[in-house]
Protein backbone atom coordinates (compact mmCIF):
# COMPACT_ATOMS: atom_id res chain seq x y z
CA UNK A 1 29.60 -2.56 -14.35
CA UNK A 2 27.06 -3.91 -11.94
CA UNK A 3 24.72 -6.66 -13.70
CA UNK A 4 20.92 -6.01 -12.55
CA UNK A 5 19.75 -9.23 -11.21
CA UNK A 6 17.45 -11.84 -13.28
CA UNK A 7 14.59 -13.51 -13.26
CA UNK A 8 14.99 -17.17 -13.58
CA UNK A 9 11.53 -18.55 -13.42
CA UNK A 10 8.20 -17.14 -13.96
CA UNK A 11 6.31 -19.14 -11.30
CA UNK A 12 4.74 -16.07 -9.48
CA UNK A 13 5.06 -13.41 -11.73
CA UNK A 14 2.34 -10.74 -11.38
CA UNK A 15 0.36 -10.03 -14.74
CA UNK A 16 -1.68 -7.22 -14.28
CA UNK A 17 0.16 -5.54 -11.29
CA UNK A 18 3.04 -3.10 -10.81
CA UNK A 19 5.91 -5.54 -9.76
CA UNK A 20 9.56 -4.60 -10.09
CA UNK A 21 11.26 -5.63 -13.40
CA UNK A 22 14.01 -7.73 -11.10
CA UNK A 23 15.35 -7.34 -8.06
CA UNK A 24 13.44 -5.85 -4.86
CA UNK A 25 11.09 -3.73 -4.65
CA UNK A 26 9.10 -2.31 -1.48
CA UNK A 27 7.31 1.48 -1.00
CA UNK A 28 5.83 3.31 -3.41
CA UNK A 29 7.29 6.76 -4.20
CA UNK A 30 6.53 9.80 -5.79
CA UNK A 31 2.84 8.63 -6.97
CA UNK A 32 1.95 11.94 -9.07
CA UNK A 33 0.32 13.15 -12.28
CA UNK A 34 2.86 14.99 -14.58
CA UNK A 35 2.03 16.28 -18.41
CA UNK A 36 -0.56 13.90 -18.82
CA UNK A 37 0.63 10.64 -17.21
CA UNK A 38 0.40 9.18 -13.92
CA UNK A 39 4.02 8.53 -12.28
CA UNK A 40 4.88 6.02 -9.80
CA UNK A 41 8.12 5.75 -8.24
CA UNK A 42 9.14 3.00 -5.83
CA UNK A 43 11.58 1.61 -3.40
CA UNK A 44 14.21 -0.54 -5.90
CA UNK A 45 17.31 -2.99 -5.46
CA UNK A 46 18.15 -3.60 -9.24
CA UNK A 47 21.27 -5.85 -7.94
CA UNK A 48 19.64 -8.48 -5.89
CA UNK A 49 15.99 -9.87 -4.93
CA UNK A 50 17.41 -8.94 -1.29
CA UNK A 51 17.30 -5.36 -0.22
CA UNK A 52 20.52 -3.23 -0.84
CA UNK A 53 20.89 0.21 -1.08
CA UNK A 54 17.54 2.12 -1.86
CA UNK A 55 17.57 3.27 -5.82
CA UNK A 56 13.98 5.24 -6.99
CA UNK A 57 12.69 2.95 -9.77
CA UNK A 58 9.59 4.38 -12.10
CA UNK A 59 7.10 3.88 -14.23
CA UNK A 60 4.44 6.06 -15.85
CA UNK A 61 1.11 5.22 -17.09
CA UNK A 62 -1.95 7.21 -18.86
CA UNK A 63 -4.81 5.23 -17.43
CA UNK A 64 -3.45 3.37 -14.04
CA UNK A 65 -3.38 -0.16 -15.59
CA UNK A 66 -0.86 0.02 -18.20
CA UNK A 67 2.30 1.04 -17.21
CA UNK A 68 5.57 1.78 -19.11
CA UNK A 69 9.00 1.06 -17.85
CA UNK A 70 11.04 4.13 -17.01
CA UNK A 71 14.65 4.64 -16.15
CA UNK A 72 15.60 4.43 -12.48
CA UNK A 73 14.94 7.94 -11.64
CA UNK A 74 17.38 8.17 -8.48
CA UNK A 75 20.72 6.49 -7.59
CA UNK A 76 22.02 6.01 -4.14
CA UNK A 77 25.85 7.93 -5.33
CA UNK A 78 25.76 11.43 -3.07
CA UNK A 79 27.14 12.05 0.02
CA UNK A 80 24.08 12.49 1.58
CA UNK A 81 22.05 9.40 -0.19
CA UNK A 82 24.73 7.02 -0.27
CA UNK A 83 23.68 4.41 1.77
CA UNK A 84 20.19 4.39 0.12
CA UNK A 85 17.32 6.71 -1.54
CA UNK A 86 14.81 6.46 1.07
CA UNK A 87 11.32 7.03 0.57
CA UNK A 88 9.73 10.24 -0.66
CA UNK A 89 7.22 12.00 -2.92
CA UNK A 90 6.51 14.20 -6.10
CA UNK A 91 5.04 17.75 -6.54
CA UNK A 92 5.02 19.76 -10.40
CA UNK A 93 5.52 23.03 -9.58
CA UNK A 94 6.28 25.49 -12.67
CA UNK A 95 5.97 22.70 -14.89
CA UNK A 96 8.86 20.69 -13.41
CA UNK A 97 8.62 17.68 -11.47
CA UNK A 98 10.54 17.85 -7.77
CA UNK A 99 11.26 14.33 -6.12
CA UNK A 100 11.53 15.01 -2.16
CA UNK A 101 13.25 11.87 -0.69
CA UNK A 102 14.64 11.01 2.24
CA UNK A 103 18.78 10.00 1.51
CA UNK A 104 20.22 7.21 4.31
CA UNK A 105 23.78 7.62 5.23
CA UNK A 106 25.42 4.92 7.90
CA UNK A 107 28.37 6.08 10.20
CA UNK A 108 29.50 2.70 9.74
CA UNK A 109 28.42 0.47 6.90
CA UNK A 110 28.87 -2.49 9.05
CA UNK A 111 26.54 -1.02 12.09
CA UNK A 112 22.94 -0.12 10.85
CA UNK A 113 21.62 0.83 13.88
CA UNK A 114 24.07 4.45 13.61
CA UNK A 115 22.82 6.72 10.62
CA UNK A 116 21.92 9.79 9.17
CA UNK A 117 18.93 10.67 6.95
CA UNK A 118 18.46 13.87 5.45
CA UNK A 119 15.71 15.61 3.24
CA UNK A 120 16.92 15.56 -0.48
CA UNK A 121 14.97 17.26 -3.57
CA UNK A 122 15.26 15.87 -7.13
CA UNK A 123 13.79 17.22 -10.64
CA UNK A 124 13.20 16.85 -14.13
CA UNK A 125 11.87 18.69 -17.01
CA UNK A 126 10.68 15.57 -19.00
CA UNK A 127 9.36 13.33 -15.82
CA UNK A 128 11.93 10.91 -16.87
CA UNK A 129 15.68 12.54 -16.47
CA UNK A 130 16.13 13.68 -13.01
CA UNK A 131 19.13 15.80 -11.76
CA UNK A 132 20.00 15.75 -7.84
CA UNK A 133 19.41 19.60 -6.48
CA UNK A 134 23.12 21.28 -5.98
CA UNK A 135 21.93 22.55 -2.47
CA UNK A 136 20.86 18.93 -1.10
CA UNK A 137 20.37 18.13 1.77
CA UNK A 138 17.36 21.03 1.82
CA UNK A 139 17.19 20.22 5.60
CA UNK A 140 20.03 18.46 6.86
CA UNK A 141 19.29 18.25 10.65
CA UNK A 142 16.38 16.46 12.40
CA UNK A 143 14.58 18.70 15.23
CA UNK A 144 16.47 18.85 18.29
CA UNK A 145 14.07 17.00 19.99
CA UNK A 146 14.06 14.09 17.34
CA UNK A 147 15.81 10.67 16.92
CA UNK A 148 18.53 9.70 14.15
CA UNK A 149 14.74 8.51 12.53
CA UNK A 150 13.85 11.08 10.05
CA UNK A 151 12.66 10.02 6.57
CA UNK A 152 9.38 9.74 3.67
CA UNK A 153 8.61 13.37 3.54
CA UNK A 154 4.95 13.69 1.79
CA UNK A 155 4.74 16.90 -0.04
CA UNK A 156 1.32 19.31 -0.98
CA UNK A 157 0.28 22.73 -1.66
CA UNK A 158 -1.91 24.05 0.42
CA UNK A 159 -2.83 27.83 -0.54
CA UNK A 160 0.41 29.89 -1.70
CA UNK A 161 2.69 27.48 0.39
CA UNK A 162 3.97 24.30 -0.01
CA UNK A 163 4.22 21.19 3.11
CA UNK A 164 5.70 18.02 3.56
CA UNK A 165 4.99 15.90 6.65
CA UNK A 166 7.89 14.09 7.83
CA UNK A 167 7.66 10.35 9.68
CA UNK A 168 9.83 10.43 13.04
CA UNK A 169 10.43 9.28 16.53
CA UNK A 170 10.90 11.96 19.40
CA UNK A 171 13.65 11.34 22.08
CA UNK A 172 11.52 9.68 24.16
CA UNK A 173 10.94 6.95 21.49
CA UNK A 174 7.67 7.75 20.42
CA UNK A 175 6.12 7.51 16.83
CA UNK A 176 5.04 11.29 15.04
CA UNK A 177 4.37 13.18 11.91
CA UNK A 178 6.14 16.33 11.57
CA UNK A 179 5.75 19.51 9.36
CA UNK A 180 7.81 21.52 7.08
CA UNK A 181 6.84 24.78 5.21
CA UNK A 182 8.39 26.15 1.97
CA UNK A 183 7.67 28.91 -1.03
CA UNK A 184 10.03 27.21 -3.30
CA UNK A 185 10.49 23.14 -2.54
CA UNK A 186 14.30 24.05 -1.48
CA UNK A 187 14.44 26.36 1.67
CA UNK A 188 12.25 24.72 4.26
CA UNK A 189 10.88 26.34 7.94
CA UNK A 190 10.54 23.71 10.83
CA UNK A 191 7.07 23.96 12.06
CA UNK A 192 6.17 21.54 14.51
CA UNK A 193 4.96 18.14 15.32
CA UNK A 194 1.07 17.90 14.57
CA UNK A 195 0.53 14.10 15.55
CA UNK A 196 2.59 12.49 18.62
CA UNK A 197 2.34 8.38 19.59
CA UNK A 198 0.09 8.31 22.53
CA UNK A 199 2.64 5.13 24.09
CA UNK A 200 4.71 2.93 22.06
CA UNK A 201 2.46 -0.15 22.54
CA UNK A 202 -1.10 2.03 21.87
CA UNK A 203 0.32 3.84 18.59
CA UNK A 204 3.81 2.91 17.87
CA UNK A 205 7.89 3.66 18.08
CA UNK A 206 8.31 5.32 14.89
CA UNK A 207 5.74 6.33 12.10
CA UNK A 208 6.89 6.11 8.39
CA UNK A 209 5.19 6.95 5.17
CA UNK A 210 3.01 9.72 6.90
CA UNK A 211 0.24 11.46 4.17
CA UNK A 212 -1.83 14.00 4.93
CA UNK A 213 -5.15 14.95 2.85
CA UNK A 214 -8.74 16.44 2.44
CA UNK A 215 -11.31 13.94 1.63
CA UNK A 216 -15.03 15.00 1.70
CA UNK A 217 -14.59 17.89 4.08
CA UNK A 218 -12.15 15.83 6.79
CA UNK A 219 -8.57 15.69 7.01
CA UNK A 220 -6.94 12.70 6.81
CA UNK A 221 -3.40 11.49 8.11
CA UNK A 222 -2.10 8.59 7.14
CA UNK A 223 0.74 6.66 8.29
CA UNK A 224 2.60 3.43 8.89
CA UNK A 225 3.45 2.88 12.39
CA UNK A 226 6.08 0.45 13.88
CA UNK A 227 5.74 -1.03 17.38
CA UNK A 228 1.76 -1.08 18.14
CA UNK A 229 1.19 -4.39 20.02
CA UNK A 230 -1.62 -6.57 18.74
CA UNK A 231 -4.57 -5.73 20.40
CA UNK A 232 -7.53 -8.93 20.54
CA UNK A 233 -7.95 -9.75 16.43
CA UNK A 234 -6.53 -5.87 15.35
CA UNK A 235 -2.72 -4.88 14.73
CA UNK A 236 -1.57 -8.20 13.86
CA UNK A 237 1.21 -7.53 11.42
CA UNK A 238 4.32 -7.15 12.24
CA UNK A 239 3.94 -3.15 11.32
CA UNK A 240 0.54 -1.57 10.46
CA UNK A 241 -0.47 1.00 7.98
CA UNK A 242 -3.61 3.03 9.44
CA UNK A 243 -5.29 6.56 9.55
CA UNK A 244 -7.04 9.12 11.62
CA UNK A 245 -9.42 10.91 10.78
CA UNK A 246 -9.41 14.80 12.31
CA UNK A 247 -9.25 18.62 11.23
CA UNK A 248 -6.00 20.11 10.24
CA UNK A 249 -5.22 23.70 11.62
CA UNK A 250 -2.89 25.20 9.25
CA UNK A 251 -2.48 28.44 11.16
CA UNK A 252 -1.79 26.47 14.70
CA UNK A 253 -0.26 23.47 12.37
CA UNK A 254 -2.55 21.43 15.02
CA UNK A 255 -4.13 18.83 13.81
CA UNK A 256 -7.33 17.10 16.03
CA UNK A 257 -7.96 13.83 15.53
CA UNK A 258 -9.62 10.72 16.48
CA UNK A 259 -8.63 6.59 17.04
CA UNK A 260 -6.09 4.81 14.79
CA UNK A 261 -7.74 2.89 12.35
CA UNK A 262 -6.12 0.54 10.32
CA UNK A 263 -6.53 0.70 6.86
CA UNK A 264 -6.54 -3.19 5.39
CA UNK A 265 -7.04 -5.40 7.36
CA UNK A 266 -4.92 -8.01 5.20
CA UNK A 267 -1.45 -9.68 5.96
CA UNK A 268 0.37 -7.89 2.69
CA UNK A 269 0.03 -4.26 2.92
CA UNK A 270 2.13 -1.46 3.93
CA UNK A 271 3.32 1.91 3.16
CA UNK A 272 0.76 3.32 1.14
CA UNK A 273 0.90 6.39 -0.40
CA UNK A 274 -2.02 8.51 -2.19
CA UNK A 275 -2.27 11.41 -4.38
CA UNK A 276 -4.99 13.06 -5.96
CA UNK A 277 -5.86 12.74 -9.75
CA UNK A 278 -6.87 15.37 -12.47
CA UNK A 279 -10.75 14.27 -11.77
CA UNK A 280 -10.50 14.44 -7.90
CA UNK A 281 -10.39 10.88 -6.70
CA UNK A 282 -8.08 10.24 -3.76
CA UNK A 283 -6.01 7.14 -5.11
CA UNK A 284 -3.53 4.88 -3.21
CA UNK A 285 -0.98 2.17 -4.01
CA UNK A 286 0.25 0.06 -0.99
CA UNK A 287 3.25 -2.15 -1.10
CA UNK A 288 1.88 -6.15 -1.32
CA UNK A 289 3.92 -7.54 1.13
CA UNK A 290 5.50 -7.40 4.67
CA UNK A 291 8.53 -6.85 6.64
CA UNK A 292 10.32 -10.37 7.21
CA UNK A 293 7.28 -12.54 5.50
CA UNK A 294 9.04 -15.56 3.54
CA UNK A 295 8.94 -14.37 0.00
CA UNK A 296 9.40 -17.42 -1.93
CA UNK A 297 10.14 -15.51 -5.33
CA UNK A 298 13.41 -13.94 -4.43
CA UNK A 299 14.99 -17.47 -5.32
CA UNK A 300 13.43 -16.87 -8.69
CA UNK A 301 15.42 -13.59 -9.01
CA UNK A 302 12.62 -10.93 -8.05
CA UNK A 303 11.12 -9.73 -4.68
CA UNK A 304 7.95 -7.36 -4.44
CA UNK A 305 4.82 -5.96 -5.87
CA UNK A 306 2.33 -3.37 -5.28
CA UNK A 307 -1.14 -3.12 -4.68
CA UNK A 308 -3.98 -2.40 -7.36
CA UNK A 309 -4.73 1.13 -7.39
CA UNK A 310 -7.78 1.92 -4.94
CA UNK A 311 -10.08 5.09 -4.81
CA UNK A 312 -10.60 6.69 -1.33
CA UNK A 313 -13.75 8.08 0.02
CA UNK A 314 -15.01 8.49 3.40
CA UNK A 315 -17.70 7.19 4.79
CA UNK A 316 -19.26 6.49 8.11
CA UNK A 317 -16.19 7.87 9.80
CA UNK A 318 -13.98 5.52 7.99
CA UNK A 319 -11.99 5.17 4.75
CA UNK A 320 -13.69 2.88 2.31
CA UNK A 321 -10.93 1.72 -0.01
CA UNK A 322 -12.35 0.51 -3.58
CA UNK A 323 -10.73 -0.84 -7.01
CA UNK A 324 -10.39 2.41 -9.69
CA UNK A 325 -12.99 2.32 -12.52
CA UNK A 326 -9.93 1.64 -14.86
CA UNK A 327 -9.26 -1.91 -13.81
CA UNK A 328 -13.03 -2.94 -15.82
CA UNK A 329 -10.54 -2.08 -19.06
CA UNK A 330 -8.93 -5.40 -18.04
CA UNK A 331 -11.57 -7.41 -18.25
CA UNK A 332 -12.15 -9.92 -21.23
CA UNK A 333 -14.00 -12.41 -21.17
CA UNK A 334 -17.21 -13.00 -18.97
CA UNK A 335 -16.64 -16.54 -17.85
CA UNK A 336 -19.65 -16.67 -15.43
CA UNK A 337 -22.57 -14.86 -14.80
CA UNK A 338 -25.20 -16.51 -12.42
CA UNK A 339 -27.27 -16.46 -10.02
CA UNK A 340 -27.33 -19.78 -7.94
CA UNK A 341 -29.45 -20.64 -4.93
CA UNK A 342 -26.40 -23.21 -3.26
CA UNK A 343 -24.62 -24.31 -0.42
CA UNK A 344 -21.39 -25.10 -2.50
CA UNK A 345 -20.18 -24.02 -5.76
CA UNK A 346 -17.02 -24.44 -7.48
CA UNK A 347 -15.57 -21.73 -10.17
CA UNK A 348 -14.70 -23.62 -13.00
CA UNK A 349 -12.48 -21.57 -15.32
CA UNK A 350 -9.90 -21.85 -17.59
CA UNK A 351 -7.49 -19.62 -15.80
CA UNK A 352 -7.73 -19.04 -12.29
CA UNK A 353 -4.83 -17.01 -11.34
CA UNK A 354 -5.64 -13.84 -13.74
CA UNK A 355 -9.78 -12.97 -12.57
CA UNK A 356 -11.87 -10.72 -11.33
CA UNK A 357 -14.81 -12.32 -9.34
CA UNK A 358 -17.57 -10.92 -8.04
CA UNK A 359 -20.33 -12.59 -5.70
CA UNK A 360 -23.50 -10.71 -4.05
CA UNK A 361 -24.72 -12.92 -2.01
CA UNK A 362 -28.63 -11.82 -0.56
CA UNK A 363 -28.45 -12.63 3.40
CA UNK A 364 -30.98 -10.06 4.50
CA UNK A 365 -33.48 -12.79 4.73
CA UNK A 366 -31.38 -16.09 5.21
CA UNK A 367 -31.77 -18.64 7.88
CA UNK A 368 -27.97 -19.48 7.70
CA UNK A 369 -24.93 -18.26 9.22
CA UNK A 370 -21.89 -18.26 7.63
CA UNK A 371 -20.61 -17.61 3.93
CA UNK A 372 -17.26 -19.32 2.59
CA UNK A 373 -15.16 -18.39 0.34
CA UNK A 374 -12.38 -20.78 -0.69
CA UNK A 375 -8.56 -20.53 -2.90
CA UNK A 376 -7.49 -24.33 -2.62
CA UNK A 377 -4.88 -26.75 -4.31
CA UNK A 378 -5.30 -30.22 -4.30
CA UNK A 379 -3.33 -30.27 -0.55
CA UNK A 380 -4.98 -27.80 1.35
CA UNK A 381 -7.14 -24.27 1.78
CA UNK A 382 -4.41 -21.94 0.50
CA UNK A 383 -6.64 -19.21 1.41
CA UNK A 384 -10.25 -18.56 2.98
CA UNK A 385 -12.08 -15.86 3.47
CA UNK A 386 -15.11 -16.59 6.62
CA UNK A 387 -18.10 -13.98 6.73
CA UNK A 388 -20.53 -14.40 10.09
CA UNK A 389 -24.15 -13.72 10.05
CA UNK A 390 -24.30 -13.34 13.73
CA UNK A 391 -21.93 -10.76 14.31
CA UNK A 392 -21.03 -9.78 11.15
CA UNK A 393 -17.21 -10.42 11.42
CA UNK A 394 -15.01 -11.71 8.71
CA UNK A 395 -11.78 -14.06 8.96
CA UNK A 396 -9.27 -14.63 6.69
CA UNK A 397 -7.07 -17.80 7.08
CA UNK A 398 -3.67 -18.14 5.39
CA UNK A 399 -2.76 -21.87 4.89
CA UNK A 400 1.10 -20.84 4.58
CA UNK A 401 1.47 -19.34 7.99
CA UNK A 402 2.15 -20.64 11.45
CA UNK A 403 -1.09 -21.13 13.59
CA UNK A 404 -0.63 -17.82 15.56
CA UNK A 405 -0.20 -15.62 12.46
CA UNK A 406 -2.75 -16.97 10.17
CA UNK A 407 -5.54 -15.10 10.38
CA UNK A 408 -6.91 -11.58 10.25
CA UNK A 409 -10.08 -10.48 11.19
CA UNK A 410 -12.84 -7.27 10.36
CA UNK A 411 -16.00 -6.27 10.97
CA UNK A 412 -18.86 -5.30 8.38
CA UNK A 413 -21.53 -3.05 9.43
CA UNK A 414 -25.48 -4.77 8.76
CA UNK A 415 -26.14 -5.07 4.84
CA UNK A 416 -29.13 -6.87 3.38
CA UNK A 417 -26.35 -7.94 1.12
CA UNK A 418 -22.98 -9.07 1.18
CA UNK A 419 -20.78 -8.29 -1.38
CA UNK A 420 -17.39 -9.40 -2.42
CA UNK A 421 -15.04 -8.66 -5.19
CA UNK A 422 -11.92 -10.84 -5.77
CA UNK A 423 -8.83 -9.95 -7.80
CA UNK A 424 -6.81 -12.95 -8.22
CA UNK A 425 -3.04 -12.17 -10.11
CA UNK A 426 -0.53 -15.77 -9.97
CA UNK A 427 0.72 -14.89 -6.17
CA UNK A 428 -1.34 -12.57 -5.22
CA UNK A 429 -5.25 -11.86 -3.79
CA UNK A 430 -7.19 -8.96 -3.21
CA UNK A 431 -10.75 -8.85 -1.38
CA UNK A 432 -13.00 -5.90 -1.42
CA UNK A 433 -16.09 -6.53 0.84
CA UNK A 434 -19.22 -4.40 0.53
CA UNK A 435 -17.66 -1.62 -1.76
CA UNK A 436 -14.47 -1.39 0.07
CA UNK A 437 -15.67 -1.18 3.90
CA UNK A 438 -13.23 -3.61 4.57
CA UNK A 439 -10.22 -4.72 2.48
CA UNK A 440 -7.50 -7.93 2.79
CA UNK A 441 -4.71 -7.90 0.86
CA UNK A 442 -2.50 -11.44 0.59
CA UNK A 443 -0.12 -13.13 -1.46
CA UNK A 444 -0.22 -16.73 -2.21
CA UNK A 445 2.05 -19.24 -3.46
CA UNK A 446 1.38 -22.54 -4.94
CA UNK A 447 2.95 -24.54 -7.96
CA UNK A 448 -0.06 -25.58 -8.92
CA UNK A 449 -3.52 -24.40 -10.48
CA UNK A 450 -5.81 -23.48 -7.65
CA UNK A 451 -9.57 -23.95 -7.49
CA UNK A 452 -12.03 -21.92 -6.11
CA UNK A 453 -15.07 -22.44 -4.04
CA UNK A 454 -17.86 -20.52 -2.43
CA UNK A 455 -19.67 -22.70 0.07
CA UNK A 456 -22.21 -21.76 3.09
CA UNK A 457 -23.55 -23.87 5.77
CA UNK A 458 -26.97 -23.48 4.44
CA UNK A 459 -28.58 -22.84 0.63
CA UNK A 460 -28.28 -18.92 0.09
CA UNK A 461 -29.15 -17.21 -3.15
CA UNK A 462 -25.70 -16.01 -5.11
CA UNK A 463 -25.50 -13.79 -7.99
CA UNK A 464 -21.36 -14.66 -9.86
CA UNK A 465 -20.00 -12.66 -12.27
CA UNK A 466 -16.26 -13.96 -13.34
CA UNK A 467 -14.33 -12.07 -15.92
CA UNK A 468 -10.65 -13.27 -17.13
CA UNK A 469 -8.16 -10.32 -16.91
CA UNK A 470 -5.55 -9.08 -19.48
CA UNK A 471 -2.30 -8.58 -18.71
């Protein structure tokens, strides 16, 4: 019997955040609501803090901050899956919850670059048992015009019929999303691309995770493309996750669309997936990391987290991305609560590494130009976070990374105000600027308590507010 792997030190364990138990984690899966809690599955290698072959872990929650360990939902041990149980999603339908996942077979276990990937349903009755459907795979061929990639089907209902939207590459090595039809989640008509790469260096080889959804009266799609070359301070990561923003016509299964926007503009995010709560907010979880970053914790035994849970609304032609109401149940103590008129200003709590902080900092009206904010050890900057008056652009600076790679860059439309709200959890950061018009998402990694500072190059009135977060 295969031993799960174990956590041998605690350095940069997560507290508030969904983080695998041990092991690796990456996507999240299956993020649904099922008889009465909220379900996330994700991308899990019990055996090792390397990646191995794809299991579904799970957990389930009732308010999207406290969540309850589940039994891996899906193991990689079908004919069809058994090289891994690729990304997917969750629909209830008839009160039963279907899985739709993508299952990863090589040709040769030795040669990764031959393989097959299939469509693959799973259910349960209790949201915690799941049986594999006897008929999988439920479509067992890519199009004709498709590549070997073929995976992360995203499943919705959409009048009396059911979709999933499939992430692919044609054969001329270009990046789409793909859709599927169905009455019953198992017998599935090929309808067409709706979304095609326009050149792999503009939009992208391949597109995983793809999502498509209504939000104020707008469709949405989005995706995680691989191959889009940096462009001046955008696309910087290694593979982005983004959107566009366009009109879905289910009768021509067209869907008309504008630019590629990225989504966070941070170094740790990708493969975010969204569903749509009993109240009607559009949440999305993220994975916190990136493809080939360093990841200093799998030598402790454990590899991965995932975002905070964000709400979704449109505005101005863009997705605004903003912490969910339920993360103020965290909060304990109120450990500041000013307002300053300063150039420099250190946060002196008790426990750095578990806060929320928010600053509003009134510019409208101020002679100076640029606003600081500052995660330091006693060696270096770990992390800072540059907002400019002038043009209104903001730079984040990673301390850990080489000089070409360290910082990422957005843009804030005019504000009398600037606002910022920091979630800071042991290895990880989260920065919400103006009420989630631009987002960066990092991890961090020091051995030591860091400090904080918020300094600007002249006096500016501040207003703090610092709570200390449960775990």
């Amino acid at each position: 019997m295969r031993v799960p792997a174990k956590i041998t030190n605690e350095r940069y364990r997560l507290n508030y955040h969904v983080s695998t138990p041990s092991g690796w984690m990456n996507d999240p899966n299956g993020f649904s609501y099922y008889q009465g809690y909220y379900h996330i599955f994700y991308q899990y290698y019990p055996y090792s803090s390397e990646r191995g072959p794809m299991h579904w872990g799970h957990y389930r929650s009732q308010d999207l901050i406290h969540w309850e360990e589940l039994p891996i939902a899906l193991i990689p041990d079908s004919p069809e899956d058994d090289n891994g149980c690729y990304s997917g999603s969750a629909i209830e339908k008839a009160g039963r919850l279907y899985l739709i996942y993508t299952g990863n077979h090589y040709y040769d276990v030795n040669d990764h670059s031959r393989f097959c990937q299939t469509q693959n349903v799973a259910y349960s009755d209790d949201g915690i048992h799941f049986t594999k459907y006897s008929g999988n795979p439920v479509i067992a061929v890519p199009p004709a015009d498709n590549s070997q990639h073929f995976r992360d089907p995203k499943v919705w209902q959409h009048g009396d019929s059911y979709y999933i939207i499939v992430g692919s590459q044609d054969k001329a090595g270009l990046g789409r999303a793909i859709t599927y039809k169905s009455t019953d989640l198992l017998h599935w008509e090929y309808l067409g691309p709706i979304a095609v790469s326009q050149g792999r260096d503009n939009e992208g080889y391949t597109w995983e995770c793809p999502d498509l959804f209504s939000l104020n009266g707008q469709d949405v799609l989005l995706c995680s493309p691989q191959g889009i070359a940096a462009k001046s301070k955008k696309y910087l990561n290694l593979y982005q996750t983004g959107y566009f923003i366009g009109k879905m016509d289910y009768h021509k299964n067209q869907f008309e669309h504008g630019a590629f926007l990225e989504l966070d503009h941070g170094h740790d995010f990708y493969a975010a997936q969204t569903m749509l709560t009993p109240d009607n907010r559009r949440i999305v979880f993220g994975w916190l990391d990136m493809w080939h970053a360093d990841f200093p914790e799998q030598a402790d035994g454990w590899c991965g987290a995932l975002t905070l849970p964000r709400e979704l609304t449109l505005k101005n032609n863009q997705l605004y991305m903003k912490p969910v109401k339920e993360l103020k149940q965290l909060r304990q103590e109120k450990v500041i609560d000013e307002k300053l008129m300063t150039s420099l200003k250190q946060m002196n709590v008790s426990d750095p590494q578990h806060l929320e902080l928010l600053l509003i900092a009134e510019t409208e009206n101020w002679s100076g130009s640029e606003i600081n904010f500052v995660l330091k050890n006693e060696q270096e900057n770990l992390i800072t976070l540059s907002w400019n008056k002038r043009n209104n652009e903001v730079v984040l600076t990673r301390a850990d990374k080489p000089a070409d790679d360290s910082r990422r860059y957005g843009r804030l439309r005019p504000n009398p105000n600037l606002k910022i709200q920091v979630f800071i959890d042991t290895s990880s950061i989260e920065f919400f600027l103006n009420d989630g018009e631009l987002v960066f998402s990092e991890r961090y990694y020091t051995s030591e308590k860091p400090q904080i500072f918020v300094n600007a190059d002249q006096s500016v009135k501040i207003n703090v507010t610092c709570y200390t977060l449960a775990k």
